[in-house]
Protein backbone atom coordinates (compact mmCIF):
# COMPACT_ATOMS: atom_id res chain seq x y z
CA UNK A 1 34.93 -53.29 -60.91
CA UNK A 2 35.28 -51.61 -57.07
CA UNK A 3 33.48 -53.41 -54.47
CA UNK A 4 34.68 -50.01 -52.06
CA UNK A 5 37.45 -49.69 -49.94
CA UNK A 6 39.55 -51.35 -47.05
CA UNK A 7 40.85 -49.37 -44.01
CA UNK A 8 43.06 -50.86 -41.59
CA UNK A 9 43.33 -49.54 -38.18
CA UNK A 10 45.55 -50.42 -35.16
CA UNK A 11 43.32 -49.48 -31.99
CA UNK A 12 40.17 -49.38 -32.17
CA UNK A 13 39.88 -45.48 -30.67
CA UNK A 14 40.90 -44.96 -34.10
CA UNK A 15 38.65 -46.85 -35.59
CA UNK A 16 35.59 -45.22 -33.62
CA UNK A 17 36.88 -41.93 -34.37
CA UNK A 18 37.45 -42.99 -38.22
CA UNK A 19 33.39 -43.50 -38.14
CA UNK A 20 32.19 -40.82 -36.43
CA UNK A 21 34.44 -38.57 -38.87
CA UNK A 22 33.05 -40.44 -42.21
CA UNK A 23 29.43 -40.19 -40.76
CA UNK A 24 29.71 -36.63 -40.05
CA UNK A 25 30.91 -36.15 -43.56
CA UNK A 26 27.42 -38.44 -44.82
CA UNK A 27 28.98 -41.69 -45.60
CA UNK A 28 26.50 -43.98 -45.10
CA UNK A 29 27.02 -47.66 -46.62
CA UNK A 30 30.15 -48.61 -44.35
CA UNK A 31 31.29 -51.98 -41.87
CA UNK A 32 33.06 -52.22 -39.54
CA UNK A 33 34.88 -55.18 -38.78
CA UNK A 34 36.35 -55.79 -35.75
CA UNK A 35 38.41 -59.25 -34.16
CA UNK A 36 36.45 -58.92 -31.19
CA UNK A 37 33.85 -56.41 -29.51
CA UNK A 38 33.92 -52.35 -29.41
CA UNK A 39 32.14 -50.81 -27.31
CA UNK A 40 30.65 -47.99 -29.16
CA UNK A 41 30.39 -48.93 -32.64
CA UNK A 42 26.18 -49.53 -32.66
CA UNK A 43 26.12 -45.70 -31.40
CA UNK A 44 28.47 -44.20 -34.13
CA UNK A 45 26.76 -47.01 -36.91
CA UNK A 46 23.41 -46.73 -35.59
CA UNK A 47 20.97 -49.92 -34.09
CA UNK A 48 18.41 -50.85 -35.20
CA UNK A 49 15.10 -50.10 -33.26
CA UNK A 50 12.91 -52.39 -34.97
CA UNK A 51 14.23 -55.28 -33.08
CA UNK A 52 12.79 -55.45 -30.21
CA UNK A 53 9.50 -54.34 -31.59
CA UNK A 54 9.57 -57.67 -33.82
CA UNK A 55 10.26 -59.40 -30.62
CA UNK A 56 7.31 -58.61 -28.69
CA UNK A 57 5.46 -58.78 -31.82
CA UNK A 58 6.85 -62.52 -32.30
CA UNK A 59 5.75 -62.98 -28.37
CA UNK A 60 2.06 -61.87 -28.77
CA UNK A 61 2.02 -64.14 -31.88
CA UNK A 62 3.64 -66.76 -29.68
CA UNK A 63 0.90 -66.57 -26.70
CA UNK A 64 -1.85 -66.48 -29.18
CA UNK A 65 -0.76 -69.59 -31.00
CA UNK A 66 0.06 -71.35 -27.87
CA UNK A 67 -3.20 -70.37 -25.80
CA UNK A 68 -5.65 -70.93 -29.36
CA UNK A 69 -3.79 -74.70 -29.67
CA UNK A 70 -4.35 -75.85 -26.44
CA UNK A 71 -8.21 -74.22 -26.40
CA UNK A 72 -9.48 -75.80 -29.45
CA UNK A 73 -7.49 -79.23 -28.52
CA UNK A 74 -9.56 -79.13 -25.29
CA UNK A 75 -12.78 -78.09 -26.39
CA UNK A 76 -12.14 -80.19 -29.65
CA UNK A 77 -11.90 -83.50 -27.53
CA UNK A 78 -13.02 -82.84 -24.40
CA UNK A 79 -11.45 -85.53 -21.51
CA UNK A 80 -12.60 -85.19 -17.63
CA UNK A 81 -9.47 -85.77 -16.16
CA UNK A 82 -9.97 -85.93 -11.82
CA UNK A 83 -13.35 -83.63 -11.99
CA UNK A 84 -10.38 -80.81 -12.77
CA UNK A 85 -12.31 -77.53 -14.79
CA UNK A 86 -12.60 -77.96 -18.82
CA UNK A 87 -10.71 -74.98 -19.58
CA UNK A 88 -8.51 -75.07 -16.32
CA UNK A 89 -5.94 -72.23 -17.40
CA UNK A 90 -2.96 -73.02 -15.09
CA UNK A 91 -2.23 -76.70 -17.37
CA UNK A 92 -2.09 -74.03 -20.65
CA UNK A 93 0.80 -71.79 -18.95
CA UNK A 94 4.05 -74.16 -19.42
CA UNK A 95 2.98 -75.16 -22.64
CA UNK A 96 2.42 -71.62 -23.75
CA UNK A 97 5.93 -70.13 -22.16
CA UNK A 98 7.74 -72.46 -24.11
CA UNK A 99 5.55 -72.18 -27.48
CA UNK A 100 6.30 -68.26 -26.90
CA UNK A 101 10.27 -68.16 -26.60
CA UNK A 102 10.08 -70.79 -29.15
CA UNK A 103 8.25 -68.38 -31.66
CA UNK A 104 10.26 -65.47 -30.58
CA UNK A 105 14.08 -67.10 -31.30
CA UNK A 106 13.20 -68.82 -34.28
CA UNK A 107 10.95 -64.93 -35.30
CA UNK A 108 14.14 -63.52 -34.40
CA UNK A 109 16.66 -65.65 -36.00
CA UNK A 110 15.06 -65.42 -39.70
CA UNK A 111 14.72 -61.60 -38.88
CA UNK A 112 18.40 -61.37 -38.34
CA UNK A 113 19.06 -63.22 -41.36
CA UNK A 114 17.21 -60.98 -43.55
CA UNK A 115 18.41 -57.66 -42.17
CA UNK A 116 21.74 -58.37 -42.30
CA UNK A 117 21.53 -59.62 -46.05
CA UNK A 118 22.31 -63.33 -45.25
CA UNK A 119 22.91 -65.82 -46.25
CA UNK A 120 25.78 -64.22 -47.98
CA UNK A 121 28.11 -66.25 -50.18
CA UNK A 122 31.14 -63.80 -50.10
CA UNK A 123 31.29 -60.68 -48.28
CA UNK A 124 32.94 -57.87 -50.79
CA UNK A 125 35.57 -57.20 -47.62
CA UNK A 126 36.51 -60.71 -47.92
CA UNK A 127 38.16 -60.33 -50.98
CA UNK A 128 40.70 -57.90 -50.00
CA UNK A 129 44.09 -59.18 -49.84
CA UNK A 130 44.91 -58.29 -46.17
CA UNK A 131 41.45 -59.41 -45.09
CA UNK A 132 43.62 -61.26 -42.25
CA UNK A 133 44.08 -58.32 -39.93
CA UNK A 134 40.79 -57.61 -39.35
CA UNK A 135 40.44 -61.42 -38.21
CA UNK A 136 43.32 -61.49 -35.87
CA UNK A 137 44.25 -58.10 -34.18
CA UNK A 138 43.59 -54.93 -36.68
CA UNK A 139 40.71 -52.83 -37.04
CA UNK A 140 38.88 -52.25 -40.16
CA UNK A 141 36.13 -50.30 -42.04
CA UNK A 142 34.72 -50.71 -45.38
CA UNK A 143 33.23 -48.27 -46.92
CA UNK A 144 31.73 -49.45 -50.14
CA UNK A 145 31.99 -47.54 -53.82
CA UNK A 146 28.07 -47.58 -53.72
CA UNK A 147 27.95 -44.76 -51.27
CA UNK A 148 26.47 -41.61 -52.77
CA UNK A 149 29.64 -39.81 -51.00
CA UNK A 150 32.10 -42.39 -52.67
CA UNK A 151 35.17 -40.55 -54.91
CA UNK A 152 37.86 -43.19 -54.62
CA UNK A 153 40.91 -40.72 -54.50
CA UNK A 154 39.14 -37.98 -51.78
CA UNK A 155 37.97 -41.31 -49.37
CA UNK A 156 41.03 -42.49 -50.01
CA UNK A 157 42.74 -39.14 -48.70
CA UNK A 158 40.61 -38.95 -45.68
CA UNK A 159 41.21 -42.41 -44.69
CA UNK A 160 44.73 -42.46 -44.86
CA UNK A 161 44.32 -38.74 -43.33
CA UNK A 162 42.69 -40.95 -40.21
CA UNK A 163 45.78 -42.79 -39.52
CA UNK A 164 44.54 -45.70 -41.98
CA UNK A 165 46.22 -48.39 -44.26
CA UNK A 166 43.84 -48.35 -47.29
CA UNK A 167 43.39 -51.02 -49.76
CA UNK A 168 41.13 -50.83 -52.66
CA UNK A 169 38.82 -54.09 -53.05
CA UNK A 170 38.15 -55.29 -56.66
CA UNK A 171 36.15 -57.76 -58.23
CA UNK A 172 38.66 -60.92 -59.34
């Protein structure tokens, strides 16, 4: 069976023009992988906006949680402490900072993991044979045989017609 394939590139200009070129032509389910950053690659692959939405949702939920906690605590068991106010609102704010960020990485964190798919036990990329390059100095895409624009020989072409080395990724 044909996890997709592997395309190897040596700069990665090439490798930013090899994805603009297969998302003009409507590919759609492709990685790239990369040995270290490229500037450019989130514009050509496209973000994703619902991140930072999640975020300030996760830091409303935060503030609530942190501010309704220390409330009901206080008016729960009330304790004079000095003749200071019941409900003084300057004690609540370190405690709710910290219960906020708190609510937001871990929010955040488990968000990540379930947009990106993880935890994964094996990456289909992972099982092509020169999997190396990508983890030491090449460039690489993987576009995967699921993609409604997927015909092995014609993505084949155009890669190699990109100035890749193209491997095809099977199940063992």
């Amino acid at each position: 069976m044909l996890y997709g394939l592997m395309a190897y590139f040596d700069a990665p200009e090439k490798l930013l023009r090899a994805l603009k070129v297969l998302r003009e032509r409507g590919y759609r389910r492709l990685e790239a992988l990369t040995p270290n950053p490229v500037e450019g690659v989130e514009e050509v692959l496209g973000g994703d906006g619902r991140i930072p939405w999640v975020a300030f949702g996760l830091g409303v939920l935060g503030v609530g949680l942190g501010l309704f906690l220390q409330v009901y605590t206080t008016l729960d068991y009330p304790h004079n402490a000095g003749g200071k106010p019941l409900l003084g609102w300057p004690a609540f704010i370190p405690v709710t900072f910290e219960l906020t960020i708190l609510t937001i990485t871990v929010g955040i964190f488990l968000f990540l993991l379930y947009i990106n798919g993880l935890p994964l036990a094996a990456h289909p990329a992972v099982k092509a044979k020169e999997y190396v390059r990508v983890l030491l100095d090449e460039y690489g895409v993987f576009v995967y045989a699921t993609d409604p624009r997927f015909d092995l020989e014609g993505t084949k072409a155009l890669l190699r017609e990109l100035g890749a080395e193209v491997e095809e990724v099977r199940r063992d």
